[in-house]
C-alpha atoms as a PDB file:
ATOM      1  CA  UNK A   1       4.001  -0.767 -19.400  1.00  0.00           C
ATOM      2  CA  UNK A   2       7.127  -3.101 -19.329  1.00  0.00           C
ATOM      3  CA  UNK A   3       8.198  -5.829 -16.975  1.00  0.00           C
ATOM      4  CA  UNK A   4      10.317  -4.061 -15.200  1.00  0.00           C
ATOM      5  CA  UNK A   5       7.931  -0.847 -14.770  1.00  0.00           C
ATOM      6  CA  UNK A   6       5.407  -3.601 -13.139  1.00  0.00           C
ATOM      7  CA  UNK A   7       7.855  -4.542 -10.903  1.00  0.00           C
ATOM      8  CA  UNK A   8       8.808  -0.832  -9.412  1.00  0.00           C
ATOM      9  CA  UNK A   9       5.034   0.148  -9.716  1.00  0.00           C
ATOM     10  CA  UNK A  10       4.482  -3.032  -7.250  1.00  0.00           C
ATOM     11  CA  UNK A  11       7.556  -2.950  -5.065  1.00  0.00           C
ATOM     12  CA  UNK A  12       6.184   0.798  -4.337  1.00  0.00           C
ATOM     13  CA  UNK A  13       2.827  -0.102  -3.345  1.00  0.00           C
ATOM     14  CA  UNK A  14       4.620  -3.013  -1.477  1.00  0.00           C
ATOM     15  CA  UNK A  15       6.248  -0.679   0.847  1.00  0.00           C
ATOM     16  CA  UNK A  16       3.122   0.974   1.134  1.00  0.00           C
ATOM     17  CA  UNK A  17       1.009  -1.929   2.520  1.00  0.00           C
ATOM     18  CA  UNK A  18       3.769  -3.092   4.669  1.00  0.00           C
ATOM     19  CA  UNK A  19       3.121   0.624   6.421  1.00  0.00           C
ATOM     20  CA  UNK A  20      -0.329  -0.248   6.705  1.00  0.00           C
ATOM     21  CA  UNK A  21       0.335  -3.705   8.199  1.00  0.00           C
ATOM     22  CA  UNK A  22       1.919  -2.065  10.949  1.00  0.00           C
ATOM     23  CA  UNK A  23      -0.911   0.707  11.114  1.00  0.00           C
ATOM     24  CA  UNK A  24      -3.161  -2.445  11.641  1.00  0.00           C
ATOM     25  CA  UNK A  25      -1.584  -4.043  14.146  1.00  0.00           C
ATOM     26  CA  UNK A  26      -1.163  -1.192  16.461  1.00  0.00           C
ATOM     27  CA  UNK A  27      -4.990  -1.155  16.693  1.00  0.00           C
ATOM     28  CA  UNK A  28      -6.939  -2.444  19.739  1.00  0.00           C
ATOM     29  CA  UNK A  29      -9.196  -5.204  19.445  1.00  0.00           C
ATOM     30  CA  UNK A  30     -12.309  -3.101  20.295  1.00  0.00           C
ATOM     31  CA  UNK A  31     -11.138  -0.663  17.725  1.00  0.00           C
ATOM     32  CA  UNK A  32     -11.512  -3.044  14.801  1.00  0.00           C
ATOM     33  CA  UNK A  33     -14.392  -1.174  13.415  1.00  0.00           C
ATOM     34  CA  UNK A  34     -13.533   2.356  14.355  1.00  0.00           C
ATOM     35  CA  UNK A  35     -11.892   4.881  11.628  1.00  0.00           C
ATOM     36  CA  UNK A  36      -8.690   4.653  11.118  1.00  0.00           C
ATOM     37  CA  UNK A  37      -6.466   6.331   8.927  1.00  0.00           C
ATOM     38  CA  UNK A  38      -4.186   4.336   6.747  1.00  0.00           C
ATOM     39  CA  UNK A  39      -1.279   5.090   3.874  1.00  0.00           C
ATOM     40  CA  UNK A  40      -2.596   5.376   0.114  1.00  0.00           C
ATOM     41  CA  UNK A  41      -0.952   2.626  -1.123  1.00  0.00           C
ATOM     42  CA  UNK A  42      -0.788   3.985  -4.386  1.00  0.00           C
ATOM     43  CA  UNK A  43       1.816   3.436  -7.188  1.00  0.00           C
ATOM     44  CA  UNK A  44       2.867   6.981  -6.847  1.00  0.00           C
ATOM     45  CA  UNK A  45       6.404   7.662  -5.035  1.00  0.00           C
ATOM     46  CA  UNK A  46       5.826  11.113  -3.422  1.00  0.00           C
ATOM     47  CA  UNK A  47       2.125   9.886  -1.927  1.00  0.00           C
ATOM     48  CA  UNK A  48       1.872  10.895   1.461  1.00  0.00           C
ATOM     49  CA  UNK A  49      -1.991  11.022   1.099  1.00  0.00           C
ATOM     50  CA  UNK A  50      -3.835   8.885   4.041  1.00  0.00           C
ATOM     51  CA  UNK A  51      -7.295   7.085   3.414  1.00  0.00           C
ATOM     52  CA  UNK A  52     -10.025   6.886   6.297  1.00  0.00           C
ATOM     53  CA  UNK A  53     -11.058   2.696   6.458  1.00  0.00           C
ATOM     54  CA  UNK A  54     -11.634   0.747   9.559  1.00  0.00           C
ATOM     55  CA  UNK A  55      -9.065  -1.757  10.550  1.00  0.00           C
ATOM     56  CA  UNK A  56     -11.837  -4.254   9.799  1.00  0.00           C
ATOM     57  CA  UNK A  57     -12.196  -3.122   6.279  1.00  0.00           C
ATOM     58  CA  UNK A  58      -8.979  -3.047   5.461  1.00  0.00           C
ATOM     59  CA  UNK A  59      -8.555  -6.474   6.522  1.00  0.00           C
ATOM     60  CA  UNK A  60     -11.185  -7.539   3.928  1.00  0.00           C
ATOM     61  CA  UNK A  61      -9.444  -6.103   1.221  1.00  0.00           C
ATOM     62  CA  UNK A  62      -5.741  -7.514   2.485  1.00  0.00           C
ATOM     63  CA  UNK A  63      -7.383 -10.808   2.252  1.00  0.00           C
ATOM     64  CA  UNK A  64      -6.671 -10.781  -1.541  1.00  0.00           C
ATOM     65  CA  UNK A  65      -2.880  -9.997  -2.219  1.00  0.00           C
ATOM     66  CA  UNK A  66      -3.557  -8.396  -5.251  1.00  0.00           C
ATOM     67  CA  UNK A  67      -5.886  -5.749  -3.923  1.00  0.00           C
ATOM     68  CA  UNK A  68      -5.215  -2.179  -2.559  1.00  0.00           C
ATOM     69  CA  UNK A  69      -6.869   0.445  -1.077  1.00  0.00           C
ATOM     70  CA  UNK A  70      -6.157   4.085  -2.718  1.00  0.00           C
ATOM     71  CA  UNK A  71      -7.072   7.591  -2.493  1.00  0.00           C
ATOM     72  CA  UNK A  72      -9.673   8.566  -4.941  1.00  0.00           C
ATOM     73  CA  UNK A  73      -7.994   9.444  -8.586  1.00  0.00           C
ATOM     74  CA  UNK A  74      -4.553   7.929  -7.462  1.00  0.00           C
ATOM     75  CA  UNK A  75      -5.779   3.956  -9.606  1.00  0.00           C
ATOM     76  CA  UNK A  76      -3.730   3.204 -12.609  1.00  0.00           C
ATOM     77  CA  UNK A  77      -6.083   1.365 -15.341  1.00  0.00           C
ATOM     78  CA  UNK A  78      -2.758   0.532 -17.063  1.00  0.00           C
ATOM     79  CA  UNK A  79      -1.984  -1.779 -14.359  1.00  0.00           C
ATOM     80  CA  UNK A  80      -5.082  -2.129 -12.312  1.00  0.00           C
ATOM     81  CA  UNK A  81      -8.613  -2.706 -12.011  1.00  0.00           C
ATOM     82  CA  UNK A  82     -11.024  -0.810  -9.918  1.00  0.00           C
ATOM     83  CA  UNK A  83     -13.306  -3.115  -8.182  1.00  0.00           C
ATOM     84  CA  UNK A  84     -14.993  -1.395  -5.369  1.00  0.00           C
ATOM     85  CA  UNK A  85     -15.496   2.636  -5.208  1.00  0.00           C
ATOM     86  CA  UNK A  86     -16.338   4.264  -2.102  1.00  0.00           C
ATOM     87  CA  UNK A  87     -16.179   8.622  -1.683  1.00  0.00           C
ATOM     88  CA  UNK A  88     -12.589   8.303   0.777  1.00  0.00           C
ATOM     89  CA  UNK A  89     -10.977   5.242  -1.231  1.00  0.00           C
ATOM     90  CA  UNK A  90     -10.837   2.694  -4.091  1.00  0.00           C
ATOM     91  CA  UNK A  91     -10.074  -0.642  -4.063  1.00  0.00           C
ATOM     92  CA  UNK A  92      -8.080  -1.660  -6.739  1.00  0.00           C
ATOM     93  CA  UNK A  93      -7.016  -5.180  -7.832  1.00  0.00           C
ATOM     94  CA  UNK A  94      -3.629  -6.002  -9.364  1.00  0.00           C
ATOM     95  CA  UNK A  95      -3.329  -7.777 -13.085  1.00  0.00           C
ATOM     96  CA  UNK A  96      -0.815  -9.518 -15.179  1.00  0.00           C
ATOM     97  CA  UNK A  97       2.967  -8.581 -13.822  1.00  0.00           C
ATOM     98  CA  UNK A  98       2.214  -6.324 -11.357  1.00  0.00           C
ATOM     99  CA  UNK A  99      -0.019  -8.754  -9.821  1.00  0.00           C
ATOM    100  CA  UNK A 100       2.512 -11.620  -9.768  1.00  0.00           C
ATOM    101  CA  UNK A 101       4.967  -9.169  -8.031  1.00  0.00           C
ATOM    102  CA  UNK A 102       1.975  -8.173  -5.651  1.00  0.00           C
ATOM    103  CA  UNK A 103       1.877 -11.558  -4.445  1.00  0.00           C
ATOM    104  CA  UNK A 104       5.438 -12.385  -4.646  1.00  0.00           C
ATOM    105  CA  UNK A 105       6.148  -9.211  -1.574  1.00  0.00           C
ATOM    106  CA  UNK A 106       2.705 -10.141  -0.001  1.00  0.00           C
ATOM    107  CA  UNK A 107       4.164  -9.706   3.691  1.00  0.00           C
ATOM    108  CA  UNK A 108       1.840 -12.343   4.655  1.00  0.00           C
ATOM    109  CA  UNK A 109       3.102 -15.445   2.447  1.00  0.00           C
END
């Protein structure tokens, strides 16, 4: 994968999580560990597939800016690793460029 390819794979996810930032924050305190269902952020344009997490959860994964949550079959080893599997989602963790560009968008830095 090229330079630039990182960069649109991880601009697309970026989009992604900034969806789910919002998703987050329209949650109620109480709700924190009650299903919720959140974007795929995937590197895959025409995703429109949403993943079952708790705000909670999600929040420990968003805690690393190189890590996103996925439907199941959507990673890209090419780019990414998977580091946690559950039967709705995958956590995946960014390397190399795509990281760097992860971090660089992180809404939160």
């Amino acid at each position: 994968m090229t330079r630039d390819s990182d960069q649109v794979v991880a601009l697309n996810e970026s989009l992604a999580r900034e969806v789910n930032e919002a998703i987050e924050r329209g949650q109620w305190p109480g709700e924190r560990d009650a299903s919720a269902s959140f974007r795929c952020e995937c590197t895959r344009l025409d995703c429109n597939l949403l993943v079952e997490v708790t705000p909670r959860r999600y929040e420990q994964v968003r805690a690393h800016p190189r890590r996103f949550i996925v439907a199941p079959r959507h990673e890209r080893p090419d780019v990414e690793t998977v580091v946690e599997t559950t039967p709705a989602y995958l956590v995946v963790e960014k390397g190399e460029g795509a990281g760097a560009v992860a971090e660089a968008t992180d809404p939160r830095t």
